[in-house]
N, C-alpha and C. Protein backbone atom coordinates (compact mmCIF):
# COMPACT_ATOMS: atom_id res chain seq x y z
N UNK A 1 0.85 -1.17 0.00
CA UNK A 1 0.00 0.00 0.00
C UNK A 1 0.90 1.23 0.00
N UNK A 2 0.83 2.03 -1.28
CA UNK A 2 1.34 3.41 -1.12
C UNK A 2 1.15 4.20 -0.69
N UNK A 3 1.53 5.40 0.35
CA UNK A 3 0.88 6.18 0.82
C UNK A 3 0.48 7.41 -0.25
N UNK A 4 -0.90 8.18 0.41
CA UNK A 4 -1.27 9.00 -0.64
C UNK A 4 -0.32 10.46 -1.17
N UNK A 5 -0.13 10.91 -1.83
CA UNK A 5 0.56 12.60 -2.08
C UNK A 5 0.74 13.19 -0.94
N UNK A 6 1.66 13.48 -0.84
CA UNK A 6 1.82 14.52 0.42
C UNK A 6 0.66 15.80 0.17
N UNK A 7 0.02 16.22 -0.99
CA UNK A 7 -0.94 16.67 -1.15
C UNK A 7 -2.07 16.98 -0.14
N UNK A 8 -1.94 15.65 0.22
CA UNK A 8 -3.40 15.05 0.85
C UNK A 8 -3.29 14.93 2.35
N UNK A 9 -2.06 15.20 2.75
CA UNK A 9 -1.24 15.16 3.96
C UNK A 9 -0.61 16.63 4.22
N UNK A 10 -0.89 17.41 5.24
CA UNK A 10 0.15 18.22 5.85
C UNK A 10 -0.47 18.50 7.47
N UNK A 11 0.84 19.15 7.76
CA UNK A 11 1.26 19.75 8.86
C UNK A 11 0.67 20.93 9.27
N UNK A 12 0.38 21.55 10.28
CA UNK A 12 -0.45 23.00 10.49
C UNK A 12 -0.29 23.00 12.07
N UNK A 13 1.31 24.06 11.52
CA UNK A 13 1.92 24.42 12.94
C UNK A 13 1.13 26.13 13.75
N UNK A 14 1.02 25.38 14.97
CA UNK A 14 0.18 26.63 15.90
C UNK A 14 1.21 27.65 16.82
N UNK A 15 2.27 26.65 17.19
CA UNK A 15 3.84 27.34 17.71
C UNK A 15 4.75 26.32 17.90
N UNK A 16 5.72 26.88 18.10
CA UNK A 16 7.04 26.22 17.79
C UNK A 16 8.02 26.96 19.07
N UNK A 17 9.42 26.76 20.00
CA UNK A 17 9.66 26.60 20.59
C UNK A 17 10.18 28.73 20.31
N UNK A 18 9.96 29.29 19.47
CA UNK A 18 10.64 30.46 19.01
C UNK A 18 9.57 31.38 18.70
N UNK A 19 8.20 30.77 18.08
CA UNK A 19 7.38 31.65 17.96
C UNK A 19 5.99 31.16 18.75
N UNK A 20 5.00 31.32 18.95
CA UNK A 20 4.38 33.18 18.55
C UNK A 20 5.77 33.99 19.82
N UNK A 21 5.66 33.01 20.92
CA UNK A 21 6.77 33.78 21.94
C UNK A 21 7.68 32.93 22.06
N UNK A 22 9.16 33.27 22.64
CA UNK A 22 10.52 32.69 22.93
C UNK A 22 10.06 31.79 24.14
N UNK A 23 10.40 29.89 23.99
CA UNK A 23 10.20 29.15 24.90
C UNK A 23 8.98 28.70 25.12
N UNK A 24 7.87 28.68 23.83
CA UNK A 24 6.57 27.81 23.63
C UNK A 24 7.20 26.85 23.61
N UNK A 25 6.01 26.02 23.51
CA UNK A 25 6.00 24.51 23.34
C UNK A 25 5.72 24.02 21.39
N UNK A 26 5.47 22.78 20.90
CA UNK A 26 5.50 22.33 19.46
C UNK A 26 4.38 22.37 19.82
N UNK A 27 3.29 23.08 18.80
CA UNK A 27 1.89 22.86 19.02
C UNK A 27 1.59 22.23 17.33
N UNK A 28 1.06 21.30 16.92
CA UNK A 28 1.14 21.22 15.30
C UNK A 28 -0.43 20.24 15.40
N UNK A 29 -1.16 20.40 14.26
CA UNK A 29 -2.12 19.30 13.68
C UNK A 29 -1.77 19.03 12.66
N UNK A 30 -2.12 17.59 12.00
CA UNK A 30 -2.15 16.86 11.12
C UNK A 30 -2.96 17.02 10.48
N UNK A 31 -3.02 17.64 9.06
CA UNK A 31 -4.62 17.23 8.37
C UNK A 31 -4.09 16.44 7.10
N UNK A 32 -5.14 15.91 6.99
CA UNK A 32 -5.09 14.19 6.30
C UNK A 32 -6.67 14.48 5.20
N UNK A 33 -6.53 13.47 3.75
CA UNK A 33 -7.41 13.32 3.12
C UNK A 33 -8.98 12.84 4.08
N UNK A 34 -9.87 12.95 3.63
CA UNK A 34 -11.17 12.64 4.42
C UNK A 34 -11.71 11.25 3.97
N UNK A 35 -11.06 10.56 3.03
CA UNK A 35 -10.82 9.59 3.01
C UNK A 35 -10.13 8.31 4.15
N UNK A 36 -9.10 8.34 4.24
CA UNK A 36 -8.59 7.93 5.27
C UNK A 36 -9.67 7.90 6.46
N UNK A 37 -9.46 6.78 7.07
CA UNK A 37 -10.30 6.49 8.28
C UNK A 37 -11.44 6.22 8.11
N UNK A 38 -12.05 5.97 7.10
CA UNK A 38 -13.17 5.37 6.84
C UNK A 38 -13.59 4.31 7.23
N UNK A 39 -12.29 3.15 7.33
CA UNK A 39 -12.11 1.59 7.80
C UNK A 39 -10.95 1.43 8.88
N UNK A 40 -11.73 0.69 9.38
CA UNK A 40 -11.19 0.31 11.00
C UNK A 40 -11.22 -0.80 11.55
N UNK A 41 -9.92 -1.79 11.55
CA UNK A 41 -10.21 -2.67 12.48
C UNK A 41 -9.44 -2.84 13.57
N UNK A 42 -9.55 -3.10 14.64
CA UNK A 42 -8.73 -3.15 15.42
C UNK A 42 -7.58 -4.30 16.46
N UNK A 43 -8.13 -5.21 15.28
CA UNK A 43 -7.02 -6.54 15.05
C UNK A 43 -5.89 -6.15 14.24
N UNK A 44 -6.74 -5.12 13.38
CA UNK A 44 -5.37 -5.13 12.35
C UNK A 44 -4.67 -4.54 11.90
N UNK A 45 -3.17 -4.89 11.63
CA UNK A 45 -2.01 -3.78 11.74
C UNK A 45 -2.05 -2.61 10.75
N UNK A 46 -3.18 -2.76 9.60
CA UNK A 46 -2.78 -2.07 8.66
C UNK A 46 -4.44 -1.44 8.16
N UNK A 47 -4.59 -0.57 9.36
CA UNK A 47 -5.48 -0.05 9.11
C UNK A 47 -5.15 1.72 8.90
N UNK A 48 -5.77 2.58 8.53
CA UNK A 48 -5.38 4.14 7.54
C UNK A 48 -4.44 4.59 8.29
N UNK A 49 -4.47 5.05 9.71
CA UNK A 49 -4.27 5.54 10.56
C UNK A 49 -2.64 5.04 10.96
N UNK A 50 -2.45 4.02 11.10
CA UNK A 50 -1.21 3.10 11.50
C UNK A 50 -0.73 2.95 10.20
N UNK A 51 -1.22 3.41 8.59
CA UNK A 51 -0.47 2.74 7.99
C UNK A 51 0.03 4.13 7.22
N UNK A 52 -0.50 5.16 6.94
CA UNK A 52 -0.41 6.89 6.89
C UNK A 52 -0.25 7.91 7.57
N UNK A 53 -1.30 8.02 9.11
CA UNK A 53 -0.71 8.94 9.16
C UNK A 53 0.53 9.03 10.74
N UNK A 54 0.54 7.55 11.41
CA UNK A 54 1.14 7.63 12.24
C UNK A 54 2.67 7.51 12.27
N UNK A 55 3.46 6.97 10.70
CA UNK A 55 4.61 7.23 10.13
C UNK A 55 4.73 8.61 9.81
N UNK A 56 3.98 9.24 9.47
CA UNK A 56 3.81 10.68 9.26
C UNK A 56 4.37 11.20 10.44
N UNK A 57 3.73 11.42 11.53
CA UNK A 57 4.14 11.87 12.76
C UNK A 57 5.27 11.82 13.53
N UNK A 58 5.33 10.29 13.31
CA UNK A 58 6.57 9.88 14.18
C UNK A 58 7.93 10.81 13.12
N UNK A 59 7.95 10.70 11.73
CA UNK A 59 8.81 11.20 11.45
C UNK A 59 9.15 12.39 11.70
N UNK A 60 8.13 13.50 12.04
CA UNK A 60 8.00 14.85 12.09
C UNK A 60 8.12 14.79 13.80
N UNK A 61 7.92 13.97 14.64
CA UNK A 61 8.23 14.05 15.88
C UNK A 61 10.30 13.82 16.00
N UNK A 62 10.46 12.70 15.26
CA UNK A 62 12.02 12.50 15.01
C UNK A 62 13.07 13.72 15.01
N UNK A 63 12.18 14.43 13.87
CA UNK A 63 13.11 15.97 13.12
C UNK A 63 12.92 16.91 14.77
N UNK A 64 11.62 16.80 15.12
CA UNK A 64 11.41 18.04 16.62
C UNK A 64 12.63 17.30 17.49
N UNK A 65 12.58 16.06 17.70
CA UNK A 65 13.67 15.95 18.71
C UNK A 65 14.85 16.09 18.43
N UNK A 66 15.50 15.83 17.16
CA UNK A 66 16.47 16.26 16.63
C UNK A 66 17.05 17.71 16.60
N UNK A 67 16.13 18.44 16.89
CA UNK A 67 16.25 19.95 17.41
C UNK A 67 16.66 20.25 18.64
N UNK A 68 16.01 19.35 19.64
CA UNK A 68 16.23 19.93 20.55
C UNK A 68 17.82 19.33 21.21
N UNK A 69 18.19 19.98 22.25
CA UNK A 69 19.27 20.22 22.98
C UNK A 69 19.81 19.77 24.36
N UNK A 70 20.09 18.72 24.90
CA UNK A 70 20.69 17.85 23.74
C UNK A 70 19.81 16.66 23.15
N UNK A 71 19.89 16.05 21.75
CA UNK A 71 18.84 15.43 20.81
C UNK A 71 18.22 14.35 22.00
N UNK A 72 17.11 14.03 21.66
CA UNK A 72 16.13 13.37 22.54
C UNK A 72 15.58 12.27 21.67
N UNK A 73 15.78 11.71 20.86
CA UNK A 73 15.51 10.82 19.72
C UNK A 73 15.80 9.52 20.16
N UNK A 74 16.23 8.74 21.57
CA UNK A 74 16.00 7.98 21.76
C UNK A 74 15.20 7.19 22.50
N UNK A 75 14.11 8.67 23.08
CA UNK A 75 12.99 8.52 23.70
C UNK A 75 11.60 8.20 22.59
N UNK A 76 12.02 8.49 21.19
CA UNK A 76 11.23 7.80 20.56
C UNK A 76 11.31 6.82 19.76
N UNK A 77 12.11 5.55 20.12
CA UNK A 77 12.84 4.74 19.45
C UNK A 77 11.73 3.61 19.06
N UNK A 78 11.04 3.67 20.58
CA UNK A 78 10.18 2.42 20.70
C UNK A 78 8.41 3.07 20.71
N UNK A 79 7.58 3.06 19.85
CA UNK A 79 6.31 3.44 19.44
C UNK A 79 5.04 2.30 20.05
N UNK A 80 4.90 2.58 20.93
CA UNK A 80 3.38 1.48 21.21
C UNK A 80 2.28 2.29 20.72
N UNK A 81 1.23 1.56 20.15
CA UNK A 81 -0.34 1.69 19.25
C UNK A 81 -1.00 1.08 20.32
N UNK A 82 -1.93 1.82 20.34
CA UNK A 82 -3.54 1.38 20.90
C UNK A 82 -4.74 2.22 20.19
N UNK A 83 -5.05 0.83 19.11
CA UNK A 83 -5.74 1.39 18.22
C UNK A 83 -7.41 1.35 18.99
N UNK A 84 -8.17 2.25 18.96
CA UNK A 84 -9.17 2.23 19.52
C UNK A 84 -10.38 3.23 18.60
N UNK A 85 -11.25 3.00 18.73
CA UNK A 85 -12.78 3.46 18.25
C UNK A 85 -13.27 4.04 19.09
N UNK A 86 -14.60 4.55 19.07
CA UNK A 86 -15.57 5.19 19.50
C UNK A 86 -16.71 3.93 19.67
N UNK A 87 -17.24 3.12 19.36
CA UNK A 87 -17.85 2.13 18.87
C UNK A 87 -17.25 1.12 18.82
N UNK A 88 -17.89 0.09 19.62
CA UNK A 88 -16.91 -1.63 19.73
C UNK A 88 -17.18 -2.16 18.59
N UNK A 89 -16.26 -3.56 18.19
CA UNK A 89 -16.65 -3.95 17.05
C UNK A 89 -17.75 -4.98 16.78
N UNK A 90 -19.05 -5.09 17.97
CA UNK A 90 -20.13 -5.28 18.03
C UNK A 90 -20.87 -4.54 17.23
N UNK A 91 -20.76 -3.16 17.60
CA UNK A 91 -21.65 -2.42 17.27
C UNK A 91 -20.99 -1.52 15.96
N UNK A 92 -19.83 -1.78 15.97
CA UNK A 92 -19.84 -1.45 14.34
C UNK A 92 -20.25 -2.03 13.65
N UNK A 93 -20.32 -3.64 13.54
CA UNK A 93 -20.56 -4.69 13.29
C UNK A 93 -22.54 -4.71 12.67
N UNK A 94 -23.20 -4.30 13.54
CA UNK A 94 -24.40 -3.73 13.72
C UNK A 94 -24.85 -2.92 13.04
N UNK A 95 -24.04 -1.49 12.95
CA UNK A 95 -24.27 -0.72 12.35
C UNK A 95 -24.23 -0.91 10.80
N UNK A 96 -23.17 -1.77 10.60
CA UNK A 96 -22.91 -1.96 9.44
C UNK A 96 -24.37 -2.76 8.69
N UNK A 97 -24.78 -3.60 9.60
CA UNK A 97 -26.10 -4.91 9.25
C UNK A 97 -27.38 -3.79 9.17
N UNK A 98 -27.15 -2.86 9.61
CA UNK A 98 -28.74 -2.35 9.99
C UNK A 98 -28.64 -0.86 8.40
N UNK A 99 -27.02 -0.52 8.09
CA UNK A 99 -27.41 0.14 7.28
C UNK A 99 -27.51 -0.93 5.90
N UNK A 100 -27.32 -1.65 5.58
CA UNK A 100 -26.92 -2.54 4.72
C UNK A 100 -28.78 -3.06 4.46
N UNK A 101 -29.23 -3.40 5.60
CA UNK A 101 -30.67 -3.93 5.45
C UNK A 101 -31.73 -2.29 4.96
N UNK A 102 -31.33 -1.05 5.47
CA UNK A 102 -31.89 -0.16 5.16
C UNK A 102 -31.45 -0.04 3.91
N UNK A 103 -30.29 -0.19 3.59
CA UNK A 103 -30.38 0.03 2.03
C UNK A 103 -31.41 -1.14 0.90
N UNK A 104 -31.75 -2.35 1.58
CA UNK A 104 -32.31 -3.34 1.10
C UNK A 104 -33.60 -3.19 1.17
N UNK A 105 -34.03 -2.10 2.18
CA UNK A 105 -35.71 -1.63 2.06
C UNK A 105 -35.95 -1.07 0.62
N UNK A 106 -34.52 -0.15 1.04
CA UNK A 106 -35.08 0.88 -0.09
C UNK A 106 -34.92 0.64 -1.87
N UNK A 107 -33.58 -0.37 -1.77
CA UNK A 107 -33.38 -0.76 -3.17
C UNK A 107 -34.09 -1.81 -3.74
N UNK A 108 -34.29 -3.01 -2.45
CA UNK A 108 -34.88 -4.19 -3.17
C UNK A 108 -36.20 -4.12 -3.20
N UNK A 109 -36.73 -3.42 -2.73
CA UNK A 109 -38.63 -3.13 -3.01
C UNK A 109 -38.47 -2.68 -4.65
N UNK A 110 -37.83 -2.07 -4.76
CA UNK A 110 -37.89 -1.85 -6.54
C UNK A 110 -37.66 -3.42 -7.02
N UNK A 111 -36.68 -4.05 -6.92
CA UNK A 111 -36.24 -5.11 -7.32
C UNK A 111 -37.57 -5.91 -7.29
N UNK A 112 -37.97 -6.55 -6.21
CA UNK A 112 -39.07 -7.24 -6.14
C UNK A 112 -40.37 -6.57 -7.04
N UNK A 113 -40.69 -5.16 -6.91
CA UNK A 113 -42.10 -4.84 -7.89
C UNK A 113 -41.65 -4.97 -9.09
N UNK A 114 -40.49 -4.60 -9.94
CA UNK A 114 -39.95 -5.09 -11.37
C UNK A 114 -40.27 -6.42 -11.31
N UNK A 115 -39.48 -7.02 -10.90
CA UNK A 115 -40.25 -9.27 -11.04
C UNK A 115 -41.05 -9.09 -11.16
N UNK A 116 -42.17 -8.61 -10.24
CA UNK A 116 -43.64 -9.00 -10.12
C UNK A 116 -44.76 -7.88 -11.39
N UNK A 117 -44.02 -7.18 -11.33
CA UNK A 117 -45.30 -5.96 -11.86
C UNK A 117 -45.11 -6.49 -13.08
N UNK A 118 -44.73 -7.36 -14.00
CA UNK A 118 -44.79 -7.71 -15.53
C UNK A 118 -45.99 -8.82 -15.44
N UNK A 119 -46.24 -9.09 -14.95
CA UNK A 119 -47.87 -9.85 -15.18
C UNK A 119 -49.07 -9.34 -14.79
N UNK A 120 -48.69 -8.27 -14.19
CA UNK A 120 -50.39 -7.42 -14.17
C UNK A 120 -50.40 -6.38 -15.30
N UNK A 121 -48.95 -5.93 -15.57
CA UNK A 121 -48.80 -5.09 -16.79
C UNK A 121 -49.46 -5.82 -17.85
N UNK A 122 -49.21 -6.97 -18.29
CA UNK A 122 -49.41 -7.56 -19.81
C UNK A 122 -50.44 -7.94 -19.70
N UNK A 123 -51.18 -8.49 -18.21
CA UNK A 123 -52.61 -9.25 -18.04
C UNK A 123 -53.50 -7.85 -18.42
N UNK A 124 -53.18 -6.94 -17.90
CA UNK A 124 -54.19 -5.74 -18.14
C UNK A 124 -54.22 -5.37 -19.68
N UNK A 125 -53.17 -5.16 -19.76
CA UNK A 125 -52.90 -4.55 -21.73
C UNK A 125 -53.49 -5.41 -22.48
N UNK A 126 -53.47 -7.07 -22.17
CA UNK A 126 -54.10 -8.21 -22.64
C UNK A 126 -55.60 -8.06 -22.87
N UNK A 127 -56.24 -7.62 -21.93
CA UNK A 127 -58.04 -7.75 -21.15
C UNK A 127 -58.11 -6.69 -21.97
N UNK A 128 -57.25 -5.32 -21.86
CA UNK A 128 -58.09 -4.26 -22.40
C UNK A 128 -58.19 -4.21 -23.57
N UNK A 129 -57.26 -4.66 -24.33
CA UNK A 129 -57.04 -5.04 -25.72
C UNK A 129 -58.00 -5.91 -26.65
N UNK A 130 -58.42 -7.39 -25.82
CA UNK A 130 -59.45 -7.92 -26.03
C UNK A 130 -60.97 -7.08 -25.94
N UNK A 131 -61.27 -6.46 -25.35
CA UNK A 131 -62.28 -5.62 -24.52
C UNK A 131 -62.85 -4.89 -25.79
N UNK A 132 -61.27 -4.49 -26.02
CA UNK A 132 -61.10 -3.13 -27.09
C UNK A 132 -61.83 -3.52 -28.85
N UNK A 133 -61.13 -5.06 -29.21
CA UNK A 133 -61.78 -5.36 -30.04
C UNK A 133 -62.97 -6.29 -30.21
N UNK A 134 -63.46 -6.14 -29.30
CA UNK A 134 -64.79 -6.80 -29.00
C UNK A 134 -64.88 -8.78 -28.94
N UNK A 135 -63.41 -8.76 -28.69
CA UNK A 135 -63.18 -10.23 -28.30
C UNK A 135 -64.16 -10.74 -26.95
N UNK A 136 -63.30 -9.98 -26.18
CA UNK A 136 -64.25 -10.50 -24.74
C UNK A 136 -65.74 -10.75 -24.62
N UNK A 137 -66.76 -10.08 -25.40
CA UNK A 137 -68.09 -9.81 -25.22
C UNK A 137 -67.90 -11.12 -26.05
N UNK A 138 -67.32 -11.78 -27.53
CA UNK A 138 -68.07 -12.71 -28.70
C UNK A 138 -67.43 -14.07 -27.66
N UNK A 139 -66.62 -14.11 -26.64
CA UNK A 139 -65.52 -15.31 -25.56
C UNK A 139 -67.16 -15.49 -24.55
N UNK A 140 -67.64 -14.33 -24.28
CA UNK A 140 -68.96 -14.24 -23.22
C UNK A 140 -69.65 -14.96 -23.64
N UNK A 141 -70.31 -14.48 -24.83
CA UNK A 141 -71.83 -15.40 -25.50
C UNK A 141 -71.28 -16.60 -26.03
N UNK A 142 -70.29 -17.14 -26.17
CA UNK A 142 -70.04 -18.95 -26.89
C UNK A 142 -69.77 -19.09 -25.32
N UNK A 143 -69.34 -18.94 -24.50
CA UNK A 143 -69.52 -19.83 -22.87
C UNK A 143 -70.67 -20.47 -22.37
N UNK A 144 -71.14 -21.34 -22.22
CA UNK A 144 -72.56 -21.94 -21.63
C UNK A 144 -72.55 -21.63 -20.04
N UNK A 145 -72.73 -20.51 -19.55
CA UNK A 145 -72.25 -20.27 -18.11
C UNK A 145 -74.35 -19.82 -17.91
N UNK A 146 -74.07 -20.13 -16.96
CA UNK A 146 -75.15 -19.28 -16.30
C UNK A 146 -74.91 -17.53 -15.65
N UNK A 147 -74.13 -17.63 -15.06
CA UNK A 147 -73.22 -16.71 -14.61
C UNK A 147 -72.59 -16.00 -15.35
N UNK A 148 -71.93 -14.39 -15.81
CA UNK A 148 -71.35 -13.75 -16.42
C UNK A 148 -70.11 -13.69 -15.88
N UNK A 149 -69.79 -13.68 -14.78
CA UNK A 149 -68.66 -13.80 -13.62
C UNK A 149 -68.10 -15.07 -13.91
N UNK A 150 -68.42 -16.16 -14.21
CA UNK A 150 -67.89 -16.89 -14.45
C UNK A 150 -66.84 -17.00 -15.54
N UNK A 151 -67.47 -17.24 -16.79
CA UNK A 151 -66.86 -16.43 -18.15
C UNK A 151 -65.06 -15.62 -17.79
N UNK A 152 -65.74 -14.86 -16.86
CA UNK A 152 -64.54 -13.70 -16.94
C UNK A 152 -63.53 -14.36 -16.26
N UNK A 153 -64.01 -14.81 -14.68
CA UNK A 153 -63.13 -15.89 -13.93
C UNK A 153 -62.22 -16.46 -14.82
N UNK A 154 -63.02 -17.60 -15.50
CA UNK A 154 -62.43 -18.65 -16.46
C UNK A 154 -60.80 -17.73 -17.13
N UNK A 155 -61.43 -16.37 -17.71
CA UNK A 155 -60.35 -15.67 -18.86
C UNK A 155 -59.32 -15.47 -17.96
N UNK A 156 -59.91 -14.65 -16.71
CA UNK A 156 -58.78 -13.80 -15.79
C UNK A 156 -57.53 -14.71 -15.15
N UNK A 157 -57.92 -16.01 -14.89
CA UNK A 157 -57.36 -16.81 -14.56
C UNK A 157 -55.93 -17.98 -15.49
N UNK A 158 -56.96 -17.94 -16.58
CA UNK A 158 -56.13 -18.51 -17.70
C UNK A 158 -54.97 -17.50 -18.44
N UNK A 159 -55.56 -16.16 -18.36
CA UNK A 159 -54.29 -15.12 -18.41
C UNK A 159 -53.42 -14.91 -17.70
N UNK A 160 -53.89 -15.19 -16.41
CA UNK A 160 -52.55 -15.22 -15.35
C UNK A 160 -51.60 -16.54 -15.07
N UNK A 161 -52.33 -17.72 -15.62
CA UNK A 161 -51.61 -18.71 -15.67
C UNK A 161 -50.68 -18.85 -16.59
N UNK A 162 -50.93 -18.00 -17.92
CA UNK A 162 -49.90 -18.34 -19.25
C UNK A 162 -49.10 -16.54 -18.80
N UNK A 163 -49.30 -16.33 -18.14
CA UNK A 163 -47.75 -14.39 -18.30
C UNK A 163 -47.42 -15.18 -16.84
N UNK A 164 -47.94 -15.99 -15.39
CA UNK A 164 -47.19 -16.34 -14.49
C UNK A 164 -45.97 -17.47 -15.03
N UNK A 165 -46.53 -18.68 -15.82
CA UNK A 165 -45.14 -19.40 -16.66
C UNK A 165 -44.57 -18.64 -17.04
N UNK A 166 -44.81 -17.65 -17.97
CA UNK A 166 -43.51 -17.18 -18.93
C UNK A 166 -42.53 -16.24 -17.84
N UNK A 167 -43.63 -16.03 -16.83
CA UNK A 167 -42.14 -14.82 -15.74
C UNK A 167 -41.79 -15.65 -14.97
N UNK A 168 -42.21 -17.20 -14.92
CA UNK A 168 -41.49 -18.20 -14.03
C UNK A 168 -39.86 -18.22 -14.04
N UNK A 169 -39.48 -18.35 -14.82
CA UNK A 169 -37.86 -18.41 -15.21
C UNK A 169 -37.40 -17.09 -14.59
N UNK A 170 -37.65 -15.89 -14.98
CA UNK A 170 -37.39 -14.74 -14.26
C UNK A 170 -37.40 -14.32 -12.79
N UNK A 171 -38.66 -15.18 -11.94
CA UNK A 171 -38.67 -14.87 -10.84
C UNK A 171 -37.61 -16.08 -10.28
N UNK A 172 -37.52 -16.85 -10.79
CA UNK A 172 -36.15 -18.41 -10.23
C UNK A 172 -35.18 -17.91 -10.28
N UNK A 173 -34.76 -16.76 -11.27
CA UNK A 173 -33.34 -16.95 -11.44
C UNK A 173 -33.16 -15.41 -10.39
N UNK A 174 -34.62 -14.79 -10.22
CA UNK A 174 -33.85 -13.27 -8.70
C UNK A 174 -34.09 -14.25 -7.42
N UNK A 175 -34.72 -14.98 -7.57
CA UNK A 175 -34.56 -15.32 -6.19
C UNK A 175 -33.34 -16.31 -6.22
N UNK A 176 -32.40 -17.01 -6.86
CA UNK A 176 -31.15 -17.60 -6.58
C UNK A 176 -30.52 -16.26 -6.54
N UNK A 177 -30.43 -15.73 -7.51
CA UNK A 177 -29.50 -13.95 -7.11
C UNK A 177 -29.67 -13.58 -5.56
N UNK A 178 -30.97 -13.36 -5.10
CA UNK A 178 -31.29 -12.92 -4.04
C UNK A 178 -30.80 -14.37 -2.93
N UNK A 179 -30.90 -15.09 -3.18
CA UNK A 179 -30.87 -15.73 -2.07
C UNK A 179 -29.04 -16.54 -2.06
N UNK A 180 -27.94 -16.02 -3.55
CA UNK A 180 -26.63 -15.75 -3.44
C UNK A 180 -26.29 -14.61 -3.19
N UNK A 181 -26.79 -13.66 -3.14
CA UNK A 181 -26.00 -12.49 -3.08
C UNK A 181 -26.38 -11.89 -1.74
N UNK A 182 -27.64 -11.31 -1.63
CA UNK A 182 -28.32 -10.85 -0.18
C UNK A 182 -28.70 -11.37 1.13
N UNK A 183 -29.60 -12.47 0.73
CA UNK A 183 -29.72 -13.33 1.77
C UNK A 183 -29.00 -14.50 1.95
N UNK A 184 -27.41 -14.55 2.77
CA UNK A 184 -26.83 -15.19 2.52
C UNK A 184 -26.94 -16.43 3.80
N UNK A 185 -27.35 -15.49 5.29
CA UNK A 185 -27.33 -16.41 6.02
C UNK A 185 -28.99 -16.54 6.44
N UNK A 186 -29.53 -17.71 6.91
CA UNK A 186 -30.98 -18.03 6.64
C UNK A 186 -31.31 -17.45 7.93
N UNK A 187 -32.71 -16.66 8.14
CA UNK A 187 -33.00 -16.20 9.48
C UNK A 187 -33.58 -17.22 10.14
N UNK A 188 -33.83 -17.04 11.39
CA UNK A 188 -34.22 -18.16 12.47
C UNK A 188 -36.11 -18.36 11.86
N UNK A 189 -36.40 -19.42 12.15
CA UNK A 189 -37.72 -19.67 12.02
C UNK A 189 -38.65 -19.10 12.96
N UNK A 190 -39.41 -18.39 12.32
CA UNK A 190 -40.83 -17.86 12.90
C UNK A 190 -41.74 -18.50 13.86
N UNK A 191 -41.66 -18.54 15.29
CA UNK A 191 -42.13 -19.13 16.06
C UNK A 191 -43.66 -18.69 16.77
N UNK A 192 -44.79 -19.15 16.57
CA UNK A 192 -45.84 -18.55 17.05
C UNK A 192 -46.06 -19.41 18.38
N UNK A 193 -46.57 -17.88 19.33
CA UNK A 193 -47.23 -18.81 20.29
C UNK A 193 -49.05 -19.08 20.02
N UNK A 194 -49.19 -20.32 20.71
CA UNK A 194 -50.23 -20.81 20.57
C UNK A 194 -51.01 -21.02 21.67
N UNK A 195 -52.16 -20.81 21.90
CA UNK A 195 -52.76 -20.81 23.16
C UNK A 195 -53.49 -22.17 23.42
């Protein structure tokens, strides 16, 4: 991993041992891309922080002791890390599941009405179309129904049976997508109580 441009990295000194007055202290911040620190773990050695900007420092701490009188540079020979969060890695952990499922409200409800909404689309365009050229009424009078409701039953049904096959293949192959890609681990079974 390369580190980024010094660009993206500097220094922003507040005083120094000479100014604003004679015999301050090193006052300095680090500012760093807003990138960096995005990811965090705290097992591991090579996370933004430990791997950018804390070589950063130490070197610029090196050069301050090297200044001073007499050099003090072997008080920073040896560097201990204690990488720490705001948030355990429970609850990052969490956070991460709960935005991940909010994004799945909001994206896969589209996903799911696309599958589904192509058979009420074509069943309707179908009916009205028939309707339109006076199919449906000449399908009415050759039926021996007693019933007019019936007739229609019979159509409404047989239309949804031939556009539900043909989107059969379509809805098999989102739900293996969905059930490789999203739902990867199975939730616990739905337990009712019963009186």
């Amino acid at each position: 991993m390369s580190p980024p441009p010094f660009a993206e990295q500097a220094f922003v000194f507040h005083s120094s041992p000479n100014e604003p007055v004679q015999g301050g202290d090193w006052n300095y911040t680090i500012r760093s891309d807003t990138s960096l620190g995005n990811k965090y773990d705290v097992t591991s050695p090579n996370n933004d922080a430990q791997v950018y900007l804390l070589p950063l420092q130490r070197a610029l701490d090196l050069s301050i002791a090297s200044t001073l009188s007499p050099p003090k540079q072997s008080a920073l020979q040896q560097v201990e890390q204690y990488p720490y969060t705001e948030a355990s890695e429970e609850k990052r952990l969490s956070d991460t599941r709960q935005s991940y499922f909010a994004a799945g409200v909001a994206y896969l409800g589209v996903v799911f009405f696309l599958a589904l909404v192509g058979v009420v689309y074509q069943m309707t365009g179908l009916i009205a179309s028939e309707r339109e050229k006076g199919l449906s009424q000449l399908m009415d009078a050759m039926m021996p129904n007693s019933q007019l409701w019936q007739s229609q039953l019979a159509r409404l049904l047989a239309h949804h049976l031939a556009f539900a096959t043909i989107y059969l293949s379509s809805w098999l192959a989102t739900g293996i997508i969905l059930a490789s890609v999203v739902f990867i681990k199975p939730l616990p079974p739905l337990r009712f109580a019963t009186t």
